[in-house]
Protein backbone atom coordinates (compact mmCIF):
# COMPACT_ATOMS: atom_id res chain seq x y z
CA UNK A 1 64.33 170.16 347.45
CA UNK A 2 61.91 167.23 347.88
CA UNK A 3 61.31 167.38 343.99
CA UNK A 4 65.30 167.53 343.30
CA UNK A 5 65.36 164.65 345.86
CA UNK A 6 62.89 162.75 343.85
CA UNK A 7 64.56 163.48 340.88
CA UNK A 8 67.60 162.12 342.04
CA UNK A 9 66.64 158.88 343.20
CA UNK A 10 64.80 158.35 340.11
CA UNK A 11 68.05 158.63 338.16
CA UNK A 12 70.35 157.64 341.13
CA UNK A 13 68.70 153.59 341.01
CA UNK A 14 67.49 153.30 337.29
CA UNK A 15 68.80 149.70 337.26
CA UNK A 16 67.46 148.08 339.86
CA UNK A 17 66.23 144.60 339.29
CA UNK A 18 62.04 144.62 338.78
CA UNK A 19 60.36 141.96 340.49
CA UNK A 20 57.82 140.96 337.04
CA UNK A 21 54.53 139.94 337.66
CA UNK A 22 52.47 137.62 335.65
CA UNK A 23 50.61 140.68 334.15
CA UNK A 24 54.03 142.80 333.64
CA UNK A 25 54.90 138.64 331.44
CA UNK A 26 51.85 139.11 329.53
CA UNK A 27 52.31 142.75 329.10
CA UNK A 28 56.07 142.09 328.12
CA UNK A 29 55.18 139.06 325.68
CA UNK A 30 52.56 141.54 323.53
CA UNK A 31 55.01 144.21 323.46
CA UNK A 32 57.47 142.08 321.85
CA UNK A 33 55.14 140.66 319.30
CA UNK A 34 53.89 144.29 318.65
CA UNK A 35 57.84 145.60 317.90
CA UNK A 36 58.74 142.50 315.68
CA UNK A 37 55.22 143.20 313.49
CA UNK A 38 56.24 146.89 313.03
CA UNK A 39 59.91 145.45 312.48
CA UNK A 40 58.52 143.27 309.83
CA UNK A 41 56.16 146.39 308.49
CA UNK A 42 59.23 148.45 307.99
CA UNK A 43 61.07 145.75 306.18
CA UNK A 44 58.42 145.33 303.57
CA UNK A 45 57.92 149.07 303.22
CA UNK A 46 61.49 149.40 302.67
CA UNK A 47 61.47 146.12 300.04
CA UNK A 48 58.64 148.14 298.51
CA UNK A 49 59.91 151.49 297.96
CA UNK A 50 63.49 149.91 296.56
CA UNK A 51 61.25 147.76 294.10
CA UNK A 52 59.32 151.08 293.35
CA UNK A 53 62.79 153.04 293.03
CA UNK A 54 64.08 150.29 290.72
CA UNK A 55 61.17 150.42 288.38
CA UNK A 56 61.19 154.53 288.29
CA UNK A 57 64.77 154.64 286.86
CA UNK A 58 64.88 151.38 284.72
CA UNK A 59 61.36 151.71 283.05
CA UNK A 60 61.44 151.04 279.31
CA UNK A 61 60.62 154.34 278.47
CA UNK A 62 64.47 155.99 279.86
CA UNK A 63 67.01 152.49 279.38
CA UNK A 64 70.15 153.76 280.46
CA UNK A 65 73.00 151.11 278.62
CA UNK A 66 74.91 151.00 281.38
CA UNK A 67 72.39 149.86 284.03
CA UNK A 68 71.34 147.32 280.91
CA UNK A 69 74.70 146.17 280.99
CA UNK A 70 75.62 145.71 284.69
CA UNK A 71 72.62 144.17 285.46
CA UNK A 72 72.60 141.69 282.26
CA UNK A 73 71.41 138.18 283.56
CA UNK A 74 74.85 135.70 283.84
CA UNK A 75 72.61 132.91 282.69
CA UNK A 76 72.28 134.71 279.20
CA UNK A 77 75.70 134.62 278.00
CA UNK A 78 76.27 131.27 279.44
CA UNK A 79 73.51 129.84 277.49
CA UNK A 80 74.39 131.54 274.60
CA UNK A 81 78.10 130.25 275.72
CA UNK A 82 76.28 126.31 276.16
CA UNK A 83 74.84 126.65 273.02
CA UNK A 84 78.37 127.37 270.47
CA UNK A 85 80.09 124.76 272.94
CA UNK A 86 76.87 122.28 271.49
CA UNK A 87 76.80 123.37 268.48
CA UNK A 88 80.49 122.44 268.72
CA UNK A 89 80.16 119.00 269.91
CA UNK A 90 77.32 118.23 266.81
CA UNK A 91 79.47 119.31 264.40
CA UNK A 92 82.52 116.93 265.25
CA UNK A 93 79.64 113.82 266.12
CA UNK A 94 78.11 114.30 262.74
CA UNK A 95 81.93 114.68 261.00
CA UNK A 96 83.14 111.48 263.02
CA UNK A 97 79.70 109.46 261.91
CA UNK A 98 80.87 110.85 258.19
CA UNK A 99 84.12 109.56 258.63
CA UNK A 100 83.36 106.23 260.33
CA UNK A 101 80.58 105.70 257.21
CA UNK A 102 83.13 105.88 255.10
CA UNK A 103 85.97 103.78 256.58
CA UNK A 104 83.17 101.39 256.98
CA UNK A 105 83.55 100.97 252.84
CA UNK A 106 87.60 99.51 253.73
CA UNK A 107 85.39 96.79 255.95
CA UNK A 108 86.58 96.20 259.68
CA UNK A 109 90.05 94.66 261.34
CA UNK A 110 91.38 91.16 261.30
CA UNK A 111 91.95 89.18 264.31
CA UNK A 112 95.71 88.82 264.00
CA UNK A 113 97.33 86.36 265.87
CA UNK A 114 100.85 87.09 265.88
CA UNK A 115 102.59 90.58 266.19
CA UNK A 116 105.21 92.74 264.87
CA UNK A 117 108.20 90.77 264.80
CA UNK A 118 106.37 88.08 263.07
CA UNK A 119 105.19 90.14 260.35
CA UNK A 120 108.84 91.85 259.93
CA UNK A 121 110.56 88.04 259.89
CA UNK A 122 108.23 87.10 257.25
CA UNK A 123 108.25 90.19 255.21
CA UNK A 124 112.19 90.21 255.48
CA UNK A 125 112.72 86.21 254.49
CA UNK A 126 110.68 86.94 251.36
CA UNK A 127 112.52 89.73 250.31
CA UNK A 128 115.66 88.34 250.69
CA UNK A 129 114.65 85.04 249.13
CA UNK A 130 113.04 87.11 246.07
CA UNK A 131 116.05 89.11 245.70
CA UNK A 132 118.71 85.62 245.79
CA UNK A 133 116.38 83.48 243.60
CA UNK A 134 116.16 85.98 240.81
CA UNK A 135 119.98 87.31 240.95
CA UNK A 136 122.02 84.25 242.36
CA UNK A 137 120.19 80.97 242.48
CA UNK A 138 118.54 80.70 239.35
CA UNK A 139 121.15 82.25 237.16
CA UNK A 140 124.00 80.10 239.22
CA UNK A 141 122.24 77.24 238.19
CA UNK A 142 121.62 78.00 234.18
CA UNK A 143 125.36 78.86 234.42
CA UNK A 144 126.12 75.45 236.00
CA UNK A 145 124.26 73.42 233.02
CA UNK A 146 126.63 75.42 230.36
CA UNK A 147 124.39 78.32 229.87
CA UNK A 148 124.49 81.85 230.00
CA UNK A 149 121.18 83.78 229.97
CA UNK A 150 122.75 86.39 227.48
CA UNK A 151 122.98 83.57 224.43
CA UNK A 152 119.69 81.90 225.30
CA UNK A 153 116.74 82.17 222.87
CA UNK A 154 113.72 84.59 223.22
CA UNK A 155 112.01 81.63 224.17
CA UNK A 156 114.65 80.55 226.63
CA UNK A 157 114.77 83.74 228.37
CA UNK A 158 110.52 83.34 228.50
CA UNK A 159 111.23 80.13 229.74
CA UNK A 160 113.96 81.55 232.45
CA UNK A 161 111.65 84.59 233.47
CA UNK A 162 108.77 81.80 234.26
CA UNK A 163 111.11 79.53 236.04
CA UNK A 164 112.08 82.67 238.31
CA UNK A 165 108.80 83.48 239.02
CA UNK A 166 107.41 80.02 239.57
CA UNK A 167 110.58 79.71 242.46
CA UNK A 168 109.85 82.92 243.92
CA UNK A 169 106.15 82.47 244.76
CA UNK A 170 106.92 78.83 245.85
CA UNK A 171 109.54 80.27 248.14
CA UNK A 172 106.95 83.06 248.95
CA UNK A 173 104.53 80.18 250.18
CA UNK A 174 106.76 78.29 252.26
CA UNK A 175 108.15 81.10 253.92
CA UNK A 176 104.51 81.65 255.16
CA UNK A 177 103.88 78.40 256.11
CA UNK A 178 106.83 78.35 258.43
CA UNK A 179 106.24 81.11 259.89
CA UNK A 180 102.85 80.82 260.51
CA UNK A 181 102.60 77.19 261.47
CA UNK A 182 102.66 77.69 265.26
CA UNK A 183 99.43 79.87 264.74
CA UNK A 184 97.50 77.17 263.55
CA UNK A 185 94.52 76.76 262.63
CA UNK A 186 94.19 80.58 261.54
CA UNK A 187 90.56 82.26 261.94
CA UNK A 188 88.52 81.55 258.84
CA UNK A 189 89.06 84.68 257.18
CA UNK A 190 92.95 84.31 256.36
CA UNK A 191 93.73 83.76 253.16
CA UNK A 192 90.08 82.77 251.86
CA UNK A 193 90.23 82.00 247.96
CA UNK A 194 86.53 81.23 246.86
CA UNK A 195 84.03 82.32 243.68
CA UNK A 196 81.40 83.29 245.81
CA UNK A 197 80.46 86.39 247.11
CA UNK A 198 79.41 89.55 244.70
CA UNK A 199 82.76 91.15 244.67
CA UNK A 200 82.19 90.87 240.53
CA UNK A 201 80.96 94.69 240.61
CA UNK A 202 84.36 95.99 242.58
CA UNK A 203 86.55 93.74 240.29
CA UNK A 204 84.80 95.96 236.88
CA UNK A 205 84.69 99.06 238.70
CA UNK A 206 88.73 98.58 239.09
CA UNK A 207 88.64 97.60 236.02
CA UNK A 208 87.52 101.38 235.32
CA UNK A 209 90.60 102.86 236.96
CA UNK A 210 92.93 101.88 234.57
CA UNK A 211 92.88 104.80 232.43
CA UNK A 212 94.19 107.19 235.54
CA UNK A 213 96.69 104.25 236.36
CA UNK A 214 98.28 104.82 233.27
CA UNK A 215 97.84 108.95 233.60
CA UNK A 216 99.59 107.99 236.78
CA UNK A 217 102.21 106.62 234.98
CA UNK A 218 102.99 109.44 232.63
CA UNK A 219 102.70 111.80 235.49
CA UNK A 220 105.42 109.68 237.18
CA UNK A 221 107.34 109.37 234.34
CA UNK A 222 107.54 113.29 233.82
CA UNK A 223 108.20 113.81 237.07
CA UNK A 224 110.95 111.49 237.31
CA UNK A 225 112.35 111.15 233.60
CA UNK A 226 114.62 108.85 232.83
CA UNK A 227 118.40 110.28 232.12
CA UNK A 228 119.41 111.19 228.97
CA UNK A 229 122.47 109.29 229.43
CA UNK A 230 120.23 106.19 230.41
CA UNK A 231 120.12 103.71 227.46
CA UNK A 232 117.44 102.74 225.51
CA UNK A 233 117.05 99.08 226.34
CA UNK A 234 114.03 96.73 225.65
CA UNK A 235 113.34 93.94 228.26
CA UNK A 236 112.97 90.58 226.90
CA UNK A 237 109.55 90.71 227.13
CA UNK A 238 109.70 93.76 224.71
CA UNK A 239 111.64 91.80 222.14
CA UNK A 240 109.52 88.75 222.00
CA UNK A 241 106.79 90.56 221.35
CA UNK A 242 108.73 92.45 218.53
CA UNK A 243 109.77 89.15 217.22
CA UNK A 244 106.35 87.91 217.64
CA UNK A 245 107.38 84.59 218.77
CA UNK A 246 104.37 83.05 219.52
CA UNK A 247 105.63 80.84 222.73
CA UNK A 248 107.81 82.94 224.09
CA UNK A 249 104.56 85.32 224.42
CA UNK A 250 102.24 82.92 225.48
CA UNK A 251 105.03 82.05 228.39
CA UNK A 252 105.81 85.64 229.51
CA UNK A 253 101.74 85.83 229.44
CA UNK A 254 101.29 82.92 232.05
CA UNK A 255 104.72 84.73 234.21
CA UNK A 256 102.41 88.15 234.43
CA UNK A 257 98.99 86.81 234.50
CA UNK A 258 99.30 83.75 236.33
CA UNK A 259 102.01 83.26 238.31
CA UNK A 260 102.96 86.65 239.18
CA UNK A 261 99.52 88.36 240.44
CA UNK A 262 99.14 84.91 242.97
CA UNK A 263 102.02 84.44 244.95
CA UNK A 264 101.71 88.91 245.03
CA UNK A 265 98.14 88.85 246.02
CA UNK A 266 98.61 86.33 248.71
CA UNK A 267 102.36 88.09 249.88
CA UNK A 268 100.97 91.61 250.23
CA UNK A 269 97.04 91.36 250.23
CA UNK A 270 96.81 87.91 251.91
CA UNK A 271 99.35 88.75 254.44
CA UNK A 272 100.75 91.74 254.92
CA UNK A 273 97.64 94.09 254.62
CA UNK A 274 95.33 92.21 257.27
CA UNK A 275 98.36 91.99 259.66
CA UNK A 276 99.09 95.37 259.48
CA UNK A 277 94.97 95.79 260.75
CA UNK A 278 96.53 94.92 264.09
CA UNK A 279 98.73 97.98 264.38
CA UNK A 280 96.61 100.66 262.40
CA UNK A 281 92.80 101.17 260.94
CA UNK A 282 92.32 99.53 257.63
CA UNK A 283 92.57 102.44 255.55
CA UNK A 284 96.10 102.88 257.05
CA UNK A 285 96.97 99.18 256.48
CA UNK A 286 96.03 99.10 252.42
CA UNK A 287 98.10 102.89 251.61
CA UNK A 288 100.97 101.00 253.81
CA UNK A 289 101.00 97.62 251.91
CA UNK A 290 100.64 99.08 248.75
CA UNK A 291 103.46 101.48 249.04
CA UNK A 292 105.58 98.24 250.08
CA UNK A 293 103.77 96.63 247.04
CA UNK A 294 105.42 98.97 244.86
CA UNK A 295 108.66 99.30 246.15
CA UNK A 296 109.08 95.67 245.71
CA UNK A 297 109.08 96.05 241.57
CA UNK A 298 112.57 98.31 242.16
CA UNK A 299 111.06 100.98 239.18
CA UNK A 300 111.19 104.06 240.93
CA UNK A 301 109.72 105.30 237.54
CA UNK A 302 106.05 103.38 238.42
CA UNK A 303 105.60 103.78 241.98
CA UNK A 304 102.55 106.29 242.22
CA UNK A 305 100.91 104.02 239.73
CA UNK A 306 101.77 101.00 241.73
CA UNK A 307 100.73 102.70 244.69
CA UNK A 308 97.28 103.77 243.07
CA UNK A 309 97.03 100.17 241.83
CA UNK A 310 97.84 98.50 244.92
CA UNK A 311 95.02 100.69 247.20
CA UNK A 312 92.70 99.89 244.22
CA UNK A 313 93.36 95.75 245.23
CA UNK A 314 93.75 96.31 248.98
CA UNK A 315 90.17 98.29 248.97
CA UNK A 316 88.52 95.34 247.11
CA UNK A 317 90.20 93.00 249.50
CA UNK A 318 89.14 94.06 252.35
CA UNK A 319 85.39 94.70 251.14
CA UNK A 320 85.35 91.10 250.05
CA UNK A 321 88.38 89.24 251.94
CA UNK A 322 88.92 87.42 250.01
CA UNK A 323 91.98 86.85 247.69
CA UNK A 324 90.33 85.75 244.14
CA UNK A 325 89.08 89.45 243.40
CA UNK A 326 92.55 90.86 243.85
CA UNK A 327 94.01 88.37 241.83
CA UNK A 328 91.61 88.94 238.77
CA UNK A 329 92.39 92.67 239.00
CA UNK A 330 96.09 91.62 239.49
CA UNK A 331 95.84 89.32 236.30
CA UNK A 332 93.99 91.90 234.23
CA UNK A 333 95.80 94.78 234.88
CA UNK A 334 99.09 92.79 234.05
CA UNK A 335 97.29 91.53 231.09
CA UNK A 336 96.23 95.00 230.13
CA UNK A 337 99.91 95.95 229.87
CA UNK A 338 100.57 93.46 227.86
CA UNK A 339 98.54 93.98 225.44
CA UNK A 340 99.10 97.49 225.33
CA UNK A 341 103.03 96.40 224.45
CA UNK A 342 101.81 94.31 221.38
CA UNK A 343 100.51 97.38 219.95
């Protein structure tokens, strides 16, 4: 009984608060540090034996692909990802360095002063003045002095075709000068007409291209043949040289050489090409004035040619800016023709 007894009470008060003495402190402190150091025993044991299990079934001797593959490092394939995405990133740098090396040839933008509406005014007022000189003005007045340009001479029609052409590029002019005269004074590199410089080189190697112009213009021609209902007419240009009247060539000479290649030059080169620079690059600007340089002859039969031509002018231009290279290669290339007719 007295041992059930003692049992009893033993088990009956097993919560009873313990009054702790400063030994029973010390006692608890050491126990404490002596559980968390076998805590901390087990953990590395355990750290060990899952290092030692890793290394038993992934040794190099039995790879198993799959294991390879789940446990594949992320930061491979994202360098291997980095490097394409740089690779990438050269390969447009070193094509946009390419590019911008080359546009560099076409030389860099104009400070333009005036905008769109501006450009459009002037480009409109010369057309319309080019178009009523040549097919109103100039033939109302040889019709008012008791002429009519069908009974006049070869050497009165040269004479007529230079008067037309003097007009037009004077008309050309002031139109500009209107227009522009609020702008005033333009940045030095408007319009610049000077010998210096060593544009000489561009002006020959133009000079080279007119072989494909005139492959340009048979490939035009075939491409666009003239109708077979379409007479055969020869301008009066044509006929003076058949005639081989001596003044009336010399005349038509100075109306393609001369007069014609300035007041064009300074129209589409001098004005419209570096305006354009304000709207578009440079390269843009010369394939856009020279396709309005050709469609200003009305010969549907030479544009490409006249396009070719006119990108062949607008890239010396620009390299030089200035407008006595143009007009050389202008002049020449009019010159060319003409000689080429006298054949």
């Amino acid at each position: 009984m007295l041992s059930t007894s003692s049992s009893y009470s033993i088990f009956r008060h097993p919560f009873l608060p313990i009054k702790v003495s400063p030994h029973s402190t010390t006692l608890h402190s050491f126990s404490r540090s002596f559980w968390l150091f076998q805590s901390h025993a087990r953990s590395s044991n355990n750290k060990l034996s899952i290092s030692c299990f890793r290394h038993e079934h992934h040794s190099p001797e039995s790879p198993k692909p799959e294991i390879i593959d789940q446990y594949l490092p992320e930061q491979l394939v994202q360098s291997e990802f980095n490097n394409s995405s740089v690779s990438k990133r050269n390969w447009n740098s070193n094509l946009k360095k390419a590019a911008n090396e080359v546009f560099k040839v076409f030389g860099k933008r104009w400070v333009v002063p005036w905008n769109a509406m501006t450009i459009l005014q002037v480009m409109l007022l010369w057309t319309s003045a080019f178009w009523c000189i040549g097919s109103w003005m100039i033939p109302f007045a040889v019709h008012i002095t008791g002429f009519n340009k069908e009974s006049l001479t070869l050497r009165g029609q040269a004479l007529f075709s230079l008067v037309i052409d003097v007009t037009e590029g004077i008309a050309g002019i002031a139109i500009l000068l209107r227009c522009l005269s609020r702008f005033r004074p333009l940045p030095p590199d408007w319009f610049k007409f000077s010998p210096k410089g060593n544009w000489q080189i561009d002006v020959i190697l133009g000079c080279l291209m007119f072989p494909l112009v005139n492959r340009l213009s048979q490939f035009n021609l075939d491409l666009l043949p003239l109708l077979p209902s379409t007479p055969v007419t020869f301008s009066s240009v044509e006929q003076s040289i058949r005639a081989r009247d001596p003044m009336a060539m010399f005349l038509y000479a100075i109306v393609v050489s001369v007069c014609a290649p300035v007041w064009e030059e300074i129209v589409f080169r001098g004005f419209l090409l570096p305006s354009l620079t304000k709207y578009m690059p440079v390269w843009c600007a010369i394939l856009v004035s020279s396709i309005a340089f050709a469609l200003a002859h009305f010969n549907i039969q030479r544009m490409l040619p006249l396009i070719f031509l006119g990108m062949v002018m607008g890239v010396i231009f620009t390299r030089s800016r200035n407008l006595l290279p143009s007009m050389l290669l202008h002049s020449l290339w009019n010159g060319f023709v003409f000689l080429d007719l006298m054949k």
